[in-house]
Protein backbone atom coordinates (compact mmCIF):
# COMPACT_ATOMS: atom_id res chain seq x y z
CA UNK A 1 11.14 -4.84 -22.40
CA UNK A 2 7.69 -5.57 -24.20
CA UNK A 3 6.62 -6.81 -21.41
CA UNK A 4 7.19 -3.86 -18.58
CA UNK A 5 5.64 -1.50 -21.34
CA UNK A 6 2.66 -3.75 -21.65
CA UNK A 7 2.49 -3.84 -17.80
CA UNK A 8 3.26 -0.05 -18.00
CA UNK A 9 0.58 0.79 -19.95
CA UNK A 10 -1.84 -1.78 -17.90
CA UNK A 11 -0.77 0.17 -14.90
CA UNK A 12 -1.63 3.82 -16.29
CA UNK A 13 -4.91 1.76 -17.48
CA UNK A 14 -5.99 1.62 -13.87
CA UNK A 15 -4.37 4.32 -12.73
CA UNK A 16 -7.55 6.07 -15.16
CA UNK A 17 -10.00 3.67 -13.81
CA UNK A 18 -10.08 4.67 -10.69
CA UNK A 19 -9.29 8.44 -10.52
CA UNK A 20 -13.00 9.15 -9.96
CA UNK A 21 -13.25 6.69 -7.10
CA UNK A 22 -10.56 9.05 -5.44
CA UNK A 23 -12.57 12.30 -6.73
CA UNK A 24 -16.40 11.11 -5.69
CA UNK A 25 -16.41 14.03 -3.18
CA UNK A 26 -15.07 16.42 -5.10
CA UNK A 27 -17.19 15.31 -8.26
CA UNK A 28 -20.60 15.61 -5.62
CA UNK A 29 -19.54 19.47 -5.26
CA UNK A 30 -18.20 20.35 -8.97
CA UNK A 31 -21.47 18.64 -10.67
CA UNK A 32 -23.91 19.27 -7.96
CA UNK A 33 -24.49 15.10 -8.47
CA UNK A 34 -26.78 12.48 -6.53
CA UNK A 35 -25.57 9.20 -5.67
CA UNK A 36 -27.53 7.80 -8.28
CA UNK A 37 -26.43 10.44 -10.78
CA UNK A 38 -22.42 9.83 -8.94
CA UNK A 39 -22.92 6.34 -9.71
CA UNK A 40 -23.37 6.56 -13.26
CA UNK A 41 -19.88 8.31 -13.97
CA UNK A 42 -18.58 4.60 -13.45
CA UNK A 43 -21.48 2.57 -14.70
CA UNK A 44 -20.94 4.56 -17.36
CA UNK A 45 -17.19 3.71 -18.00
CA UNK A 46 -17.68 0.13 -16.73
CA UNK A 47 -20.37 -0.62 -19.24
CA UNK A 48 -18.22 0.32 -22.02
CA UNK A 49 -15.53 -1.65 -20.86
CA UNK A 50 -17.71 -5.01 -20.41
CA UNK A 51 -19.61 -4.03 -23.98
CA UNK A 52 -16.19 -3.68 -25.90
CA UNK A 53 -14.31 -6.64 -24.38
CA UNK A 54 -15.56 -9.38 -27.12
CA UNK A 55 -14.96 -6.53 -29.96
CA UNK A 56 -11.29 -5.87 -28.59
CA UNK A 57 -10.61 -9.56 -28.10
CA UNK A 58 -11.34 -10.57 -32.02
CA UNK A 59 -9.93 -6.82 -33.04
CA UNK A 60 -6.44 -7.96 -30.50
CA UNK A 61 -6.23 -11.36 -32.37
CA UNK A 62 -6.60 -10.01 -35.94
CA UNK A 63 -4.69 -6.55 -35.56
CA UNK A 64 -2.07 -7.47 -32.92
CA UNK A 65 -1.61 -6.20 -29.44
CA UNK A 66 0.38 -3.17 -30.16
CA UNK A 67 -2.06 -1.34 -32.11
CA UNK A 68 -4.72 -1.69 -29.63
CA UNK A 69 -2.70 -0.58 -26.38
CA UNK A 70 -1.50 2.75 -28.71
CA UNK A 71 -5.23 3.25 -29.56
CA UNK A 72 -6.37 2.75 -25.87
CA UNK A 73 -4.00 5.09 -24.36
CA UNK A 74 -4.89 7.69 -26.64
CA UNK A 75 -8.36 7.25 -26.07
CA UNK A 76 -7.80 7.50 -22.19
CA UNK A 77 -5.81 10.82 -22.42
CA UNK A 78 -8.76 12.61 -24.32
CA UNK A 79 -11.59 11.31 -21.92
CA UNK A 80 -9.45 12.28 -18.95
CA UNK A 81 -8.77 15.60 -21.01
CA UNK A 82 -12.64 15.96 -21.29
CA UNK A 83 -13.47 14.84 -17.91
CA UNK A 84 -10.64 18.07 -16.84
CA UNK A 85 -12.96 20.72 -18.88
CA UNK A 86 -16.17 19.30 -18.18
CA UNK A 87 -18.68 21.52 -15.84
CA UNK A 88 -21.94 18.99 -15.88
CA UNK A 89 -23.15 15.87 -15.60
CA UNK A 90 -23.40 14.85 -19.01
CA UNK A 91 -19.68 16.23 -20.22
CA UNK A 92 -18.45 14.00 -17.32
CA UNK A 93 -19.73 11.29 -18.44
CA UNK A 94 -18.64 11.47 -22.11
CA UNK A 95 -15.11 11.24 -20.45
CA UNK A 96 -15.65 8.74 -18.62
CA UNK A 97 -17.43 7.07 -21.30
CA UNK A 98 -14.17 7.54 -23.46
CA UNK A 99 -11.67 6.56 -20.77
CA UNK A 100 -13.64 3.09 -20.04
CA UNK A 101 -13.50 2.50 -24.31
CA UNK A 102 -9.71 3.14 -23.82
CA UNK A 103 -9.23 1.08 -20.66
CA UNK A 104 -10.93 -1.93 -22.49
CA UNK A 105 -8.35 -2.52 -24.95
CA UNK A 106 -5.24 -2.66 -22.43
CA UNK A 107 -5.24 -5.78 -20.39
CA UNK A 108 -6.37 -8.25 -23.05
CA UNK A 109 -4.17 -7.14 -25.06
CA UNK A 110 -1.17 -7.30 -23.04
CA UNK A 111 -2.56 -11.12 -21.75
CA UNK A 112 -1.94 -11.76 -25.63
CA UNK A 113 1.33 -10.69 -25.86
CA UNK A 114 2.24 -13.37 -23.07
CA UNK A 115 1.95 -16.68 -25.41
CA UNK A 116 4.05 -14.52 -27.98
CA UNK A 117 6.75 -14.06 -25.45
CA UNK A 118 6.86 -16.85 -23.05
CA UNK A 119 6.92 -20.31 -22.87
CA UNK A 120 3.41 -21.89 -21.15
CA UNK A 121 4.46 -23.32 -17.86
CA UNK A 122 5.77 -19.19 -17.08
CA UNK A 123 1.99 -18.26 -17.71
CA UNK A 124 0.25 -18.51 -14.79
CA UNK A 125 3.08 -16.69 -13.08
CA UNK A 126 3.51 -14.08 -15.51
CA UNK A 127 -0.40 -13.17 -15.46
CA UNK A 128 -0.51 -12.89 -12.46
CA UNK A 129 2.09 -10.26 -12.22
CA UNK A 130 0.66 -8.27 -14.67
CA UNK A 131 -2.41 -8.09 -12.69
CA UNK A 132 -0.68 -7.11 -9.40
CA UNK A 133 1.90 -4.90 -11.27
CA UNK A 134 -0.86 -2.76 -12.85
CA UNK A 135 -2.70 -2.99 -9.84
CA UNK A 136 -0.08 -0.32 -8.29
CA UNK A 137 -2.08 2.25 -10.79
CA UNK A 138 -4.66 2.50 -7.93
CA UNK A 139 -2.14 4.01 -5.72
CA UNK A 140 -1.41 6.36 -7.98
CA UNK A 141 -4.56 7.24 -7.55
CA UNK A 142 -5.05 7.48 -3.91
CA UNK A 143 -1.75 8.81 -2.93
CA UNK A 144 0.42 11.52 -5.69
CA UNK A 145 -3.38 11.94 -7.80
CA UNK A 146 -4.90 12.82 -4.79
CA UNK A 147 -2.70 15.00 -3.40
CA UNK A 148 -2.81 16.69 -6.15
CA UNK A 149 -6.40 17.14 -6.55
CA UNK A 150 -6.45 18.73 -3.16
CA UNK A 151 -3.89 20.97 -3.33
CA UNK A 152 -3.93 21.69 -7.09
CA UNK A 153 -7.64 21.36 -8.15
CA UNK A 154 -9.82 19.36 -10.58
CA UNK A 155 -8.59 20.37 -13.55
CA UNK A 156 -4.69 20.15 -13.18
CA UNK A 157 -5.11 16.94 -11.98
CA UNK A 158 -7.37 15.19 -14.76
CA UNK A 159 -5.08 17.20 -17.50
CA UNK A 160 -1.82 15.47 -15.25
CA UNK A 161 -3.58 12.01 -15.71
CA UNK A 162 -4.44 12.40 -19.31
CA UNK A 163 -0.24 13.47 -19.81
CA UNK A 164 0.41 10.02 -18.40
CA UNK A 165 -1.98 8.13 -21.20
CA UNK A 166 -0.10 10.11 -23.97
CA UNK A 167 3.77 9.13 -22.46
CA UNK A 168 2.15 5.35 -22.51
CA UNK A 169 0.86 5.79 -26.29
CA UNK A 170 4.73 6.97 -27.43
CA UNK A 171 6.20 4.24 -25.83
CA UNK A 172 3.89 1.30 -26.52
CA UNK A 173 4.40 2.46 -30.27
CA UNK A 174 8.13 2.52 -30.40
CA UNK A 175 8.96 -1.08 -27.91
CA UNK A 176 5.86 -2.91 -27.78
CA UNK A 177 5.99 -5.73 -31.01
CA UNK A 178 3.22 -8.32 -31.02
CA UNK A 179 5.72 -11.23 -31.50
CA UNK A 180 9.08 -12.20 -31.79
CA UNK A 181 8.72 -13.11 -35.03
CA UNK A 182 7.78 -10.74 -38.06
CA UNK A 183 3.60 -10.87 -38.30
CA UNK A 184 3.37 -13.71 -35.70
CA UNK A 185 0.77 -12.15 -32.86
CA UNK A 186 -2.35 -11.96 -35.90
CA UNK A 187 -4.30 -14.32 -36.69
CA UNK A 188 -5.91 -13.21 -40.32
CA UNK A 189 -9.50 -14.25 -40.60
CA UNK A 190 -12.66 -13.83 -42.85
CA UNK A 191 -15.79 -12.39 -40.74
CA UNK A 192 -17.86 -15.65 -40.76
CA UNK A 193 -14.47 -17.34 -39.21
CA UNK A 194 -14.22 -14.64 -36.70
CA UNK A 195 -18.07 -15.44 -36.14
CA UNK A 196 -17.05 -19.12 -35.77
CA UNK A 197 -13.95 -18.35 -33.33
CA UNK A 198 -16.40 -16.49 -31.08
CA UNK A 199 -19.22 -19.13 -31.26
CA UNK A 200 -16.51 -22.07 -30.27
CA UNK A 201 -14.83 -19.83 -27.42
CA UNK A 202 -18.30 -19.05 -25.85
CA UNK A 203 -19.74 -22.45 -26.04
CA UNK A 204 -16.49 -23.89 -24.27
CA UNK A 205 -17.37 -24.99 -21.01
CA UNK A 206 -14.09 -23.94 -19.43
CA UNK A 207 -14.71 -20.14 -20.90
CA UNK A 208 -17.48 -19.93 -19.39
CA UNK A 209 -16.03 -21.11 -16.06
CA UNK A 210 -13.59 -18.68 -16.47
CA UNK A 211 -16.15 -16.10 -16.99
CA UNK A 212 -18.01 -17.24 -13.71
CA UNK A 213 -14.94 -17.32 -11.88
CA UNK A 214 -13.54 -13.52 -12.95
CA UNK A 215 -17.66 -12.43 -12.27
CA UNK A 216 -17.61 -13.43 -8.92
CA UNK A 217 -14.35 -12.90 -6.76
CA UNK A 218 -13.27 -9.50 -8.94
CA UNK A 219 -16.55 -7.86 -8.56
CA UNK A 220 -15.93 -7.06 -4.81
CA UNK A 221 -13.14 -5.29 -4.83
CA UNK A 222 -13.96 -3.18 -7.99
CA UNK A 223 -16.73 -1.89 -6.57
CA UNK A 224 -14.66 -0.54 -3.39
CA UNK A 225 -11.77 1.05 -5.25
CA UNK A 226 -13.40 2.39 -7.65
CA UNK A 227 -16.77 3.86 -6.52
CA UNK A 228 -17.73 3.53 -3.10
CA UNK A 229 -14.72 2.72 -0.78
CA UNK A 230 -13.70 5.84 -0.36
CA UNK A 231 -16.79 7.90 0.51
CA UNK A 232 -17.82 4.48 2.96
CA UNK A 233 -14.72 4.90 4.94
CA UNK A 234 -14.59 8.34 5.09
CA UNK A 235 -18.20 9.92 5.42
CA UNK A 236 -19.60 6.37 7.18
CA UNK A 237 -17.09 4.56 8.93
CA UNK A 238 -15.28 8.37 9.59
CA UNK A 239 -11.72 6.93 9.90
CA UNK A 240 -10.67 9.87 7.77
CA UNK A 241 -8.94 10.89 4.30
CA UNK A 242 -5.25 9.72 5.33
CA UNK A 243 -6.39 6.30 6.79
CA UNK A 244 -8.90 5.66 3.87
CA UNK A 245 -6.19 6.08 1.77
CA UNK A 246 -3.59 3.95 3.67
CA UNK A 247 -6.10 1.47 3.58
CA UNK A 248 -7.12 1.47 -0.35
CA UNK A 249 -3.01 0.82 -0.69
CA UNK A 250 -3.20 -1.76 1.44
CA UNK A 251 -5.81 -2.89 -0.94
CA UNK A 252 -3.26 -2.83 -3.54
CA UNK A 253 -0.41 -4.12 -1.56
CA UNK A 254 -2.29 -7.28 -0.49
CA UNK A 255 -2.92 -8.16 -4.24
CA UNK A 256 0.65 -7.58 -4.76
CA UNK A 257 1.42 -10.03 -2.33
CA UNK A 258 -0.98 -12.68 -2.92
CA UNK A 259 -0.94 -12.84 -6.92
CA UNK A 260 2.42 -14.86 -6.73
CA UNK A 261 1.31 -17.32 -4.38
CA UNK A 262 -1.98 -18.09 -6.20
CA UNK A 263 -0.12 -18.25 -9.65
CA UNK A 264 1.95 -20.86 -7.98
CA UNK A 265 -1.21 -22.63 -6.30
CA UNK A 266 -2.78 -22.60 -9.81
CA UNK A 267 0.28 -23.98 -11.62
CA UNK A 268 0.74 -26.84 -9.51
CA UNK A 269 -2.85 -27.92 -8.75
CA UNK A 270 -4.78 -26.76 -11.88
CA UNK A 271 -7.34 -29.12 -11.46
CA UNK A 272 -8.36 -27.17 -7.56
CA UNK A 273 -8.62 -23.92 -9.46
CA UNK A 274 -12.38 -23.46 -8.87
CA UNK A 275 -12.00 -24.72 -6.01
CA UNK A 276 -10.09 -21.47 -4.61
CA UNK A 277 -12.15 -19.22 -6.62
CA UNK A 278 -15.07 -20.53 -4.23
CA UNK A 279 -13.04 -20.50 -1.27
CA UNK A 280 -12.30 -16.53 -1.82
CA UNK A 281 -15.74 -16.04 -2.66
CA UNK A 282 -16.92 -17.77 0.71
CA UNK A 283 -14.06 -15.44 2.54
CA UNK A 284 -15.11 -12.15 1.08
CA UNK A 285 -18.75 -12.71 2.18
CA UNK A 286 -17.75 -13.61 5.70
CA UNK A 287 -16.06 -10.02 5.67
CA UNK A 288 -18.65 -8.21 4.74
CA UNK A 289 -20.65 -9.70 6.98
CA UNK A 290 -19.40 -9.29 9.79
CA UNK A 291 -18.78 -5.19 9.08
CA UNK A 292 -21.74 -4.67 7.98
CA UNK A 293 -23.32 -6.41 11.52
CA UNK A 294 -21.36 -4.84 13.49
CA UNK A 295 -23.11 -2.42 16.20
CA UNK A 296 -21.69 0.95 15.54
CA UNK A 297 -18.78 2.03 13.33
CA UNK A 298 -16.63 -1.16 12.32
CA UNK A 299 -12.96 -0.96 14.53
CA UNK A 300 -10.15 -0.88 12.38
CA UNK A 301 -8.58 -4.10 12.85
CA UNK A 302 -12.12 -6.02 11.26
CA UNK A 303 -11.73 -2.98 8.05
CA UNK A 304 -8.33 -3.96 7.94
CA UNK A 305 -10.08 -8.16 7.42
CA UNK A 306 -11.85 -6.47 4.93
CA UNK A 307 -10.06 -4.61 3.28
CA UNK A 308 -7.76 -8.08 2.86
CA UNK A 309 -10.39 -10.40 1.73
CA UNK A 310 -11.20 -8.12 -0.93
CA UNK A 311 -7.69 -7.42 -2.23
CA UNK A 312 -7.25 -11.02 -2.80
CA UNK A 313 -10.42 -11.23 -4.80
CA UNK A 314 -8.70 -9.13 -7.45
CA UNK A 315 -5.68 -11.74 -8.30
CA UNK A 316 -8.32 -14.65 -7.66
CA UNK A 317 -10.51 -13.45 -10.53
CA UNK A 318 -6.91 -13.68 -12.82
CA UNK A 319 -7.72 -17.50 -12.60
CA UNK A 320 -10.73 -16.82 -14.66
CA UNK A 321 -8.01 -16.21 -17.62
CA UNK A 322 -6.03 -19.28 -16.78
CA UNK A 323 -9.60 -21.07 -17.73
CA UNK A 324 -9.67 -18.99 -20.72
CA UNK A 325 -5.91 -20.27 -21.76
CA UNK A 326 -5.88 -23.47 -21.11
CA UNK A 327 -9.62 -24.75 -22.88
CA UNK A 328 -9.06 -22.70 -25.97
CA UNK A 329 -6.31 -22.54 -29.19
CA UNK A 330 -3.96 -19.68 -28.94
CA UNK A 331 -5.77 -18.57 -32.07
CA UNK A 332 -8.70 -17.34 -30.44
CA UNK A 333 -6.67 -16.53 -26.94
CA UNK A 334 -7.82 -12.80 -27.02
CA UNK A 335 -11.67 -13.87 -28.45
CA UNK A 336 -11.93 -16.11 -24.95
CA UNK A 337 -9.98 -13.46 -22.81
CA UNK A 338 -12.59 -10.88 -23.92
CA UNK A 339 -15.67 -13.11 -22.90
CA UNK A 340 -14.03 -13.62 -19.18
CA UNK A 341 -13.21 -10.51 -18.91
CA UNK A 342 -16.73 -9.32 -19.10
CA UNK A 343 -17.48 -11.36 -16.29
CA UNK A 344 -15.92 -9.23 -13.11
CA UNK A 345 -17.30 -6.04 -14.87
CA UNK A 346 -20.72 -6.82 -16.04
CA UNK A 347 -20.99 -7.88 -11.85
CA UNK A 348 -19.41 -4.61 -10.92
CA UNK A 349 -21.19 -2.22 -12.61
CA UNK A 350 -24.39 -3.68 -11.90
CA UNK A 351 -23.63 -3.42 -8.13
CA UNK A 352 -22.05 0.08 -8.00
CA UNK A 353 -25.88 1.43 -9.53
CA UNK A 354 -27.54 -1.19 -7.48
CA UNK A 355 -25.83 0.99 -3.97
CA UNK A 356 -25.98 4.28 -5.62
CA UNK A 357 -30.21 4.01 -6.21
CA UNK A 358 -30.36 2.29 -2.63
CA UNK A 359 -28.35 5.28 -0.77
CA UNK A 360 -30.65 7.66 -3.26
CA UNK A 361 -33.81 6.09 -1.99
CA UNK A 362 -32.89 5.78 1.76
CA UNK A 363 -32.29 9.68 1.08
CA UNK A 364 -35.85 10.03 -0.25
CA UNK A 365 -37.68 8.00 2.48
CA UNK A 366 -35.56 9.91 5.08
CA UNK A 367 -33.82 6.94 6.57
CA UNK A 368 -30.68 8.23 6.64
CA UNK A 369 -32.05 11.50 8.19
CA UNK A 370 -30.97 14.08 5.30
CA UNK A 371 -26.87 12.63 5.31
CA UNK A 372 -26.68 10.59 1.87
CA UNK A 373 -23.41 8.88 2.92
CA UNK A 374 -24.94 8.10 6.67
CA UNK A 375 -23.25 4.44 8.17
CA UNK A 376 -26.93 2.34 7.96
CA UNK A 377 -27.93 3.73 4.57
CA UNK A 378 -24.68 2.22 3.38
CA UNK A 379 -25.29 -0.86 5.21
CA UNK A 380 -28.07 -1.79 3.55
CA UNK A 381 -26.83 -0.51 -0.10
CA UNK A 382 -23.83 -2.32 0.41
CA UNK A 383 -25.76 -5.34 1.27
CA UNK A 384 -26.61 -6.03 -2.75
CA UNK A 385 -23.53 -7.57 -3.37
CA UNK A 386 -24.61 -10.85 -1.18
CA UNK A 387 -27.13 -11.20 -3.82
CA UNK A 388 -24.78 -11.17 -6.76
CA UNK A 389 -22.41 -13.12 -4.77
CA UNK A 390 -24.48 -15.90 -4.65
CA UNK A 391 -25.55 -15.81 -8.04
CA UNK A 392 -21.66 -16.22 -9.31
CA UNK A 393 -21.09 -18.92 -6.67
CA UNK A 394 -23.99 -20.72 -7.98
CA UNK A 395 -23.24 -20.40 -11.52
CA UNK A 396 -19.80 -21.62 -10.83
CA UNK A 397 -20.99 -25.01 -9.53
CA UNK A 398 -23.34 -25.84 -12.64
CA UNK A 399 -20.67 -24.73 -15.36
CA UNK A 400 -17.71 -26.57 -13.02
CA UNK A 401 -19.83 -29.98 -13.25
CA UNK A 402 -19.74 -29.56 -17.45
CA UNK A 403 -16.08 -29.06 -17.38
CA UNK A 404 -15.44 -31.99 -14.97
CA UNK A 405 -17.27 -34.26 -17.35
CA UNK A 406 -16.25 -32.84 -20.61
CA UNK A 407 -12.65 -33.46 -18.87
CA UNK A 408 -13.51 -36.75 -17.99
CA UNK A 409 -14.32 -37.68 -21.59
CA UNK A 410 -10.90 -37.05 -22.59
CA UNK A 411 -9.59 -39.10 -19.49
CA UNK A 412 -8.72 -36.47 -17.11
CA UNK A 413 -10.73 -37.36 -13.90
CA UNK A 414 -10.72 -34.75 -10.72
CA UNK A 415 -11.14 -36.74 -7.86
CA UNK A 416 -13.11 -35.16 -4.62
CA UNK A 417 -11.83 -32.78 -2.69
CA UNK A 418 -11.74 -34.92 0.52
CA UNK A 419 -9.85 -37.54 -1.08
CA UNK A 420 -7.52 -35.98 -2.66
CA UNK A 421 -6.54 -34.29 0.67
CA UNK A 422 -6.83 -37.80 2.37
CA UNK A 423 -4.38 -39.01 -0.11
CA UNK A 424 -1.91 -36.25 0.13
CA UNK A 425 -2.14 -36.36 3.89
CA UNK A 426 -0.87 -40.21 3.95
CA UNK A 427 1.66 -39.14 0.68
CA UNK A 428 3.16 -36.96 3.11
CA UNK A 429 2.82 -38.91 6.39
């Protein structure tokens, strides 16, 4: 039962993500917005959420994970509230701004109920299901939410998502209990200890390899839900509103599908874990190559490819948090969470403004001749993320080699890749 609220009120949690991914269009026409100016709705709400995540992680260890999931949901239903009422640029943002502080308390605090409740082995398992469970919030974005923005209007549907943050609020408070036992899911601490726990989680190597890991698989995907997916498969590739949205749930049904099978993969090879981090890195690049070098609008069967390779980024960055569990104490679980958790959304928002001032300067130069959402200008802006790509890729090999020798020290040796499949190849022969 704690658990399915927690996952509950994860679930609503991205549900208010990525309403304004569904409502770009509409949010052009209401605010009179730019790209640029469109852009910074979720920069915005993305920034807050990567700044608070080391805050929420010490605040989740020392005050328990109930009391932050209550006080994100409430936060959520007055920025969507605000966002309902607001008529410019800058009221849009301050509800934005207030839904991403609210969204940034949810998931690491329901990853720290987990150790409370389960026994380790279940772990890997277990988060990955709450990342593909509350992953389903994105449909109800793109499917009842907007429905109902088009046949209700902007306000009735913001004011309908902020109802859902206040039902999560009432019943995280009366189920939700950080532990099984009575004050077991806080760890009390003075501030220089806290100072100390948050020194010693970010100078672990595997944190940091966590943080690399989540930074460059979860990126990606992000950036499609939430910002520019829609308005690219609509206005660019023009496969239209229903197929745009069939394929943003396929988005969400391929994570669904694949977070099992990679909590599996990581529980019984957890020394290949990078390994398949860089594996779904290489795949999601492939993908966007070839759609974006394509002569003409992409045909659906190579969206559909990418649309895949993406989703699976999403429960591949999760392994980030395995790294996060598994080099660091339980008492400082939520400290180390926080740090990786940064990673996918510090990478995110910097790539969502990185298109939104390409399409805006394309506009400008008259490259896209006068159509901001025209199928090269969003080639090219969508061609950033290579870049940042290949800086998390990179980053992954130098902080992997630490941990490999840091694991070594303490006897644990992680043979080649080649040999170890040579070996399991004449195991199995």
């Amino acid at each position: 039962m704690v658990w399915a609220v927690g996952v509950l009120a994860y679930l609503v949690a991205v549900t208010q993500r990525t309403t304004f991914g569904v409502a770009g269009l509409d949010a052009t026409e209401r605010f009179g917005a730019s790209a640029s100016q469109l852009s910074i709705f979720t920069v915005v709400q993305l920034l807050v959420y990567a700044a608070l995540q080391v805050p929420v992680g010490i605040l989740v260890d020392r005050w328990g994970p109930r009391t932050l999931i209550v006080a994100g949901a409430a936060l959520m239903a007055i920025g969507q509230t605000q966002l309902a009422i607001a008529d410019s640029v800058g009221a849009g943002i301050v509800g934005r701004l207030l839904v991403g502080a609210g969204d940034a308390t949810t998931f690491v605090s329901v990853i720290r109920l987990l150790p409370a409740w389960f026994e380790p082995r279940r772990m890997p398992v277990f988060t990955q299901w709450t990342y593909i469970v509350g992953q389903l919030g994105q449909v109800v974005s793109v499917i009842p939410f907007a429905a109902l923005l088009s046949a209700l209007g902007w306000q009735t549907a913001f004011m309908s998502a902020a109802a859902l943050s206040v039902l999560t609020a009432v019943l995280a408070g009366s189920i939700i209990r950080d532990s099984p036992l009575p004050g077991g899911g806080r760890v009390s601490q003075t501030l220089r200890q806290t100072g100390a726990s948050l020194a010693a989680a970010w100078t672990q190597p595997g944190t940091r390899l966590g943080l690399w890991s989540h930074f460059t698989v979860q990126f990606p995907g992000t950036v499609f839900a939430l910002m520019w997916g829609y308005p690219y498969l609509v206005r660019a590739e023009k496969v239209g509103e229903g197929m745009a949205s069939a394929l943003l749930t396929l988005f969400v049904l391929v994570g669904i599908a694949c977070g099992p099978l990679l909590g599996r993969y990581v529980a019984l090879h957890p020394l290949r874990r990078s390994t398949i981090v860089l594996g779904i890195a290489a795949v999601i690049a492939v993908a966007w190559l070839a759609v974006l070098l394509y002569p003409g609008p992409a045909p659906l069967p190579l969206l559909i490819f990418l649309v895949v390779a993406l989703a699976v980024g999403g429960p591949g960055s999760i392994i980030g948090f395995d790294f996060a569990r598994t080099f660091n104490p339980a008492a400082r679980m939520g400290t180390a969470t926080g740090i990786v958790n940064i990673g996918g959304f510090l990478a995110s928002l910097v790539a969502m403004f990185a298109v939104g001032i390409v399409l805006d300067l394309l506009l400008d130069s008259g490259f896209s001749g006068g159509d901001l959402y025209a199928l090269p200008s969003f080639r090219l802006a969508l061609a950033v993320q290579f870049v940042i790509l290949a800086a998390g890729s990179s980053a992954i090999f130098v902080v992997r080699r630490r941990v490999r020798q840091q694991m070594a020290q303490q006897g644990v040796v992680v043979p080649p890749l080649r040999e170890a499949l040579a070996r399991e190849w004449r195991r199995r022969r």
